[in-house]
N, C-alpha and C. Protein backbone atom coordinates (compact mmCIF):
# COMPACT_ATOMS: atom_id res chain seq x y z
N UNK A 1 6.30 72.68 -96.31
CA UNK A 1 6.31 72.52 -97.76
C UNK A 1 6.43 73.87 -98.41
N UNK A 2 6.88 73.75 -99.70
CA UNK A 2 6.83 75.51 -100.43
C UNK A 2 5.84 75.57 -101.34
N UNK A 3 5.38 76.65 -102.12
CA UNK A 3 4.26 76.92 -102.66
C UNK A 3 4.07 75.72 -103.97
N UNK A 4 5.58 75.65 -104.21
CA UNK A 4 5.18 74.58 -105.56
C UNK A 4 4.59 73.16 -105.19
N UNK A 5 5.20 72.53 -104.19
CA UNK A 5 4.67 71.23 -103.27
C UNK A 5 3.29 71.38 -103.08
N UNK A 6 3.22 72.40 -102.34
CA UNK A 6 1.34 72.91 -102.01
C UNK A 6 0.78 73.03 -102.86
N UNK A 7 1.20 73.04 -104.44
CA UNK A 7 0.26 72.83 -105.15
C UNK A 7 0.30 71.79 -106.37
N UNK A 8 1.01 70.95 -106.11
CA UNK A 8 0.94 69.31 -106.37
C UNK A 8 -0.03 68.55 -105.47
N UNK A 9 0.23 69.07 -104.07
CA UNK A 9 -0.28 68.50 -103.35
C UNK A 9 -1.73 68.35 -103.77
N UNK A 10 -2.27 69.55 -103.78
CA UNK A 10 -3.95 70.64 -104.30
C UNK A 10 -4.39 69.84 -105.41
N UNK A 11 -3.31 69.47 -106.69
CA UNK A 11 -3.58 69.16 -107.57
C UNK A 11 -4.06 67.48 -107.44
N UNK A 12 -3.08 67.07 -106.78
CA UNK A 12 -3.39 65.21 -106.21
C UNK A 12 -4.58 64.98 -105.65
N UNK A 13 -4.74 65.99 -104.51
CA UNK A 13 -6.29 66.46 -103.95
C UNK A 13 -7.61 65.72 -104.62
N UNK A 14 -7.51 67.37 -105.59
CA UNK A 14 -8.46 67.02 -106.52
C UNK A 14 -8.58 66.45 -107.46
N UNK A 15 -7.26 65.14 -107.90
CA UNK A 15 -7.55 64.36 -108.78
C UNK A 15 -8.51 63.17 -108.02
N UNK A 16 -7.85 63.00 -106.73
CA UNK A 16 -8.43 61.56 -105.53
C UNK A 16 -9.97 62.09 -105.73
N UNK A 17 -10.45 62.80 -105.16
CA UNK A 17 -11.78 64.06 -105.35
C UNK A 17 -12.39 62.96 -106.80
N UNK A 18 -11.89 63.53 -107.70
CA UNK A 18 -12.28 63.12 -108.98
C UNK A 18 -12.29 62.27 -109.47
N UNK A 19 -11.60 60.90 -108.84
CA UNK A 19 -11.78 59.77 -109.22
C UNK A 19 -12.98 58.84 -108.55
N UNK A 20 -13.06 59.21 -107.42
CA UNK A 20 -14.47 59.29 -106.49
C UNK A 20 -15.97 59.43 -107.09
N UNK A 21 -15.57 60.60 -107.33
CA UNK A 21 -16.85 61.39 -107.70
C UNK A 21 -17.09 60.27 -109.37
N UNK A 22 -15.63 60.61 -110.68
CA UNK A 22 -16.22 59.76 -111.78
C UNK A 22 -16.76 58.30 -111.30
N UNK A 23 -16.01 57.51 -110.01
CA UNK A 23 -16.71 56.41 -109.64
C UNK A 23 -17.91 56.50 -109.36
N UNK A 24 -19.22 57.10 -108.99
CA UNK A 24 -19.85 57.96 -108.40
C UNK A 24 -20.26 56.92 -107.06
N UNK A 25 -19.41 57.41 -105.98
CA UNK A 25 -19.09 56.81 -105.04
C UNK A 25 -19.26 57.83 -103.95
N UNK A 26 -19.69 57.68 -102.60
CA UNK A 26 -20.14 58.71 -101.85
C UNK A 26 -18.41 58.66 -100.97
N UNK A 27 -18.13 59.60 -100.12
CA UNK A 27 -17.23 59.12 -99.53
C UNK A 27 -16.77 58.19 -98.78
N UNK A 28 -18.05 57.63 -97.76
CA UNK A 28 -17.94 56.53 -97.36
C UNK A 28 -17.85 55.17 -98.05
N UNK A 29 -18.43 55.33 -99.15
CA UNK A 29 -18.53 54.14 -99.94
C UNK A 29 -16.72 53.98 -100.42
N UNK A 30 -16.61 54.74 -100.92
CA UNK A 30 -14.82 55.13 -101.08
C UNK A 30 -13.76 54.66 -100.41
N UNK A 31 -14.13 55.06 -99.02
CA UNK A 31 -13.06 55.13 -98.23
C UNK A 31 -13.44 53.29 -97.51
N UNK A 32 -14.50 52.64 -97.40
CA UNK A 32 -15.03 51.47 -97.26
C UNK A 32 -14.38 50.45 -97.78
N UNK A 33 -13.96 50.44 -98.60
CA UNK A 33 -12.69 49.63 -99.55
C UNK A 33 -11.62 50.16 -99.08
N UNK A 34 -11.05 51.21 -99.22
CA UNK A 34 -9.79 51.11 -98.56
C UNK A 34 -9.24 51.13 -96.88
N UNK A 35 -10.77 51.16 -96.11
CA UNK A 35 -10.14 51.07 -95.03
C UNK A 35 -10.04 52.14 -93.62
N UNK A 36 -10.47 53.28 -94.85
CA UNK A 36 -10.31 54.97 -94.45
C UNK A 36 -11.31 55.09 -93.47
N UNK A 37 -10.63 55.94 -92.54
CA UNK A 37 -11.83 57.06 -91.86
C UNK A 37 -11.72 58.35 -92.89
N UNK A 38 -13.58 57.98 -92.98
CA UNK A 38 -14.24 59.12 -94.26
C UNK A 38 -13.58 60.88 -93.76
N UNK A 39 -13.55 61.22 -92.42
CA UNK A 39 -13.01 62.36 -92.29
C UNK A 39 -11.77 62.62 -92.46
N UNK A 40 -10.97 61.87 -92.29
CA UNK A 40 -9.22 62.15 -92.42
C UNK A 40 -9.20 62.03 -94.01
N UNK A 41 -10.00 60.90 -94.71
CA UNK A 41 -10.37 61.03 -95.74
C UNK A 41 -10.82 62.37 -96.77
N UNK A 42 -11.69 62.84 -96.02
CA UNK A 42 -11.85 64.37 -96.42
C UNK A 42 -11.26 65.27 -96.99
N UNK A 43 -10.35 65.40 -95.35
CA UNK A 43 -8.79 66.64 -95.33
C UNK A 43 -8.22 66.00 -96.19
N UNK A 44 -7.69 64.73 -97.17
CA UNK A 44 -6.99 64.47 -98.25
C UNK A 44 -7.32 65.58 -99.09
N UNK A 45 -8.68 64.99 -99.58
CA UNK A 45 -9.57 65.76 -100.76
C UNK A 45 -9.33 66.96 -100.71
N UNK A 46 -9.43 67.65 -99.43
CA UNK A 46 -9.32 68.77 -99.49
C UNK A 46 -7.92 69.63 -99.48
N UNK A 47 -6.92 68.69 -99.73
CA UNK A 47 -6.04 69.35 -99.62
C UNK A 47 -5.32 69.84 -98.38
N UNK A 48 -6.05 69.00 -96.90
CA UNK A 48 -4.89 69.65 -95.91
C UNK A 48 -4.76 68.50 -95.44
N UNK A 49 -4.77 67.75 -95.41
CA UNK A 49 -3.91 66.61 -95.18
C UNK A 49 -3.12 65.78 -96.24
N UNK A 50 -1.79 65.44 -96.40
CA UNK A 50 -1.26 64.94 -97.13
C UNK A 50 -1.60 63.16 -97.08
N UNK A 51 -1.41 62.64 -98.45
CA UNK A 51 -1.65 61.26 -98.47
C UNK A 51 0.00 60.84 -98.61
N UNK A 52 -0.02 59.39 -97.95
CA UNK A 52 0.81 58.56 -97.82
C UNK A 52 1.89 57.90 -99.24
N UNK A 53 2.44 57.61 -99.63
CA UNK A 53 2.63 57.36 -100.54
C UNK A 53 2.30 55.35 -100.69
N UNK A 54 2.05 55.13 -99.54
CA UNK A 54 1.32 53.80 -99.09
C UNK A 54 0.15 53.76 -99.90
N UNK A 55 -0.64 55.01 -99.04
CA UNK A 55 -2.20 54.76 -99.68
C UNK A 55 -2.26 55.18 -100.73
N UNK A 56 -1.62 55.98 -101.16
CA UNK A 56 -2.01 56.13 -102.78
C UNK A 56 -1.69 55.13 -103.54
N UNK A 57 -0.82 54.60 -102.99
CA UNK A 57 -0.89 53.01 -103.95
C UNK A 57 -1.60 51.80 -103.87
N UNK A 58 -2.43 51.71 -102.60
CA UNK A 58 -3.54 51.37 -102.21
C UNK A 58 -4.51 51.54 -102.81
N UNK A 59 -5.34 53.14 -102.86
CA UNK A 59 -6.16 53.83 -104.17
C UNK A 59 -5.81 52.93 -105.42
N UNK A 60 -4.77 53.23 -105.87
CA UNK A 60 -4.34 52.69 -107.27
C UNK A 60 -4.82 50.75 -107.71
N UNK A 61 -4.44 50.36 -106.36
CA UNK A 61 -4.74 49.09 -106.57
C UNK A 61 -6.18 48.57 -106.63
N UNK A 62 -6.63 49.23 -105.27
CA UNK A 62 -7.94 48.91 -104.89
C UNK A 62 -9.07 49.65 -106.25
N UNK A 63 -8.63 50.43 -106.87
CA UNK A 63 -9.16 51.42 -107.87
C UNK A 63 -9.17 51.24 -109.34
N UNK A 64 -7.88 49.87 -109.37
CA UNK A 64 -7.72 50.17 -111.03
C UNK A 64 -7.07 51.27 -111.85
N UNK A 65 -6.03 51.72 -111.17
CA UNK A 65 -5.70 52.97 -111.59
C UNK A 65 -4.25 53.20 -111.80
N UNK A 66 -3.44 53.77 -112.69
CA UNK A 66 -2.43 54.25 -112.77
C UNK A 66 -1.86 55.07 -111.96
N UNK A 67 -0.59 54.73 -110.81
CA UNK A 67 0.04 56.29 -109.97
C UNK A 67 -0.15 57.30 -111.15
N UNK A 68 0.55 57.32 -112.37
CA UNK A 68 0.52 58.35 -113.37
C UNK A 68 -0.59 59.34 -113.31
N UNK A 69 -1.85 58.41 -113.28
CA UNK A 69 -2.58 59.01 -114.03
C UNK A 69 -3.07 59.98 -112.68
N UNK A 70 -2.72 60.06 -111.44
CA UNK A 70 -3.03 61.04 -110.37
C UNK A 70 -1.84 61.59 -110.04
N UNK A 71 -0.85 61.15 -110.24
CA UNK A 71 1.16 62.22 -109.76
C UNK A 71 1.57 63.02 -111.03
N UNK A 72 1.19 62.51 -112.27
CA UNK A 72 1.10 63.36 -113.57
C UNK A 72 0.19 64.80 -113.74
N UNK A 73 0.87 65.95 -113.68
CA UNK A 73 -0.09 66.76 -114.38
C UNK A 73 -0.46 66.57 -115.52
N UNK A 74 0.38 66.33 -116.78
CA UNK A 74 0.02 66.28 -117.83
C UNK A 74 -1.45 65.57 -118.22
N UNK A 75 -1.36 63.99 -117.47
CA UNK A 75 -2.21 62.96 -117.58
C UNK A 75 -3.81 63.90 -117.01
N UNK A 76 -4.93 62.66 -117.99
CA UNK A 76 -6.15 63.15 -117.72
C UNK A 76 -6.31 61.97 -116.82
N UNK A 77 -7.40 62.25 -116.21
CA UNK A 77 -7.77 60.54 -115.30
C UNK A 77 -8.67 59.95 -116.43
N UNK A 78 -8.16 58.50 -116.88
CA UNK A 78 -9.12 57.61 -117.34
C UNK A 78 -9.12 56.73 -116.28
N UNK A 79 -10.57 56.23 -115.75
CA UNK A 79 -10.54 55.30 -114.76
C UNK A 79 -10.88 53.72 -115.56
N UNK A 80 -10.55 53.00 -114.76
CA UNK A 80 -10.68 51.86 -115.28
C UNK A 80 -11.72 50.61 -114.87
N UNK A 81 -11.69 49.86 -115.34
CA UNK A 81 -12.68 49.02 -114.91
C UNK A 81 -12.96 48.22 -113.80
């Protein structure tokens, strides 16, 4: 990947990170709904492992959530109900 990718990527990261956390959801609890092992789960969050474009739409579903509102920089995360 090049530096600009790597930091979309960073940025997606820590939106997943942040939608978690506003859920206030532990990681396991998180990843429990979708299915995840909490560690591969992790390296998402953290930025060294890339997510699927599967599971992020997974997230989205299972979550209530707009792709936008986590592939958008512009967008803030409003989570939903």
């Amino acid at each position: 990947m090049n530096s600009k990718t790597d930091e979309k990527v960073a940025k997606i990261a820590a939106k997943l990170r942040k939608i978690r956390e506003l859920k206030n959801l532990t990681r396991e609890q998180f990843c429990e709904r979708l299915g995840e092992n909490v560690e591969y789960w992790g390296k998402i969050e953290r930025g060294e492992q890339t997510i699927s474009l599967g599971k992020l739409l997974q997230v989205c579903e299972v979550y209530h959530i707009r792709i936008e509102e986590i592939t958008e920089e512009e967008n803030m995360i409003r989570i939903g109900g």
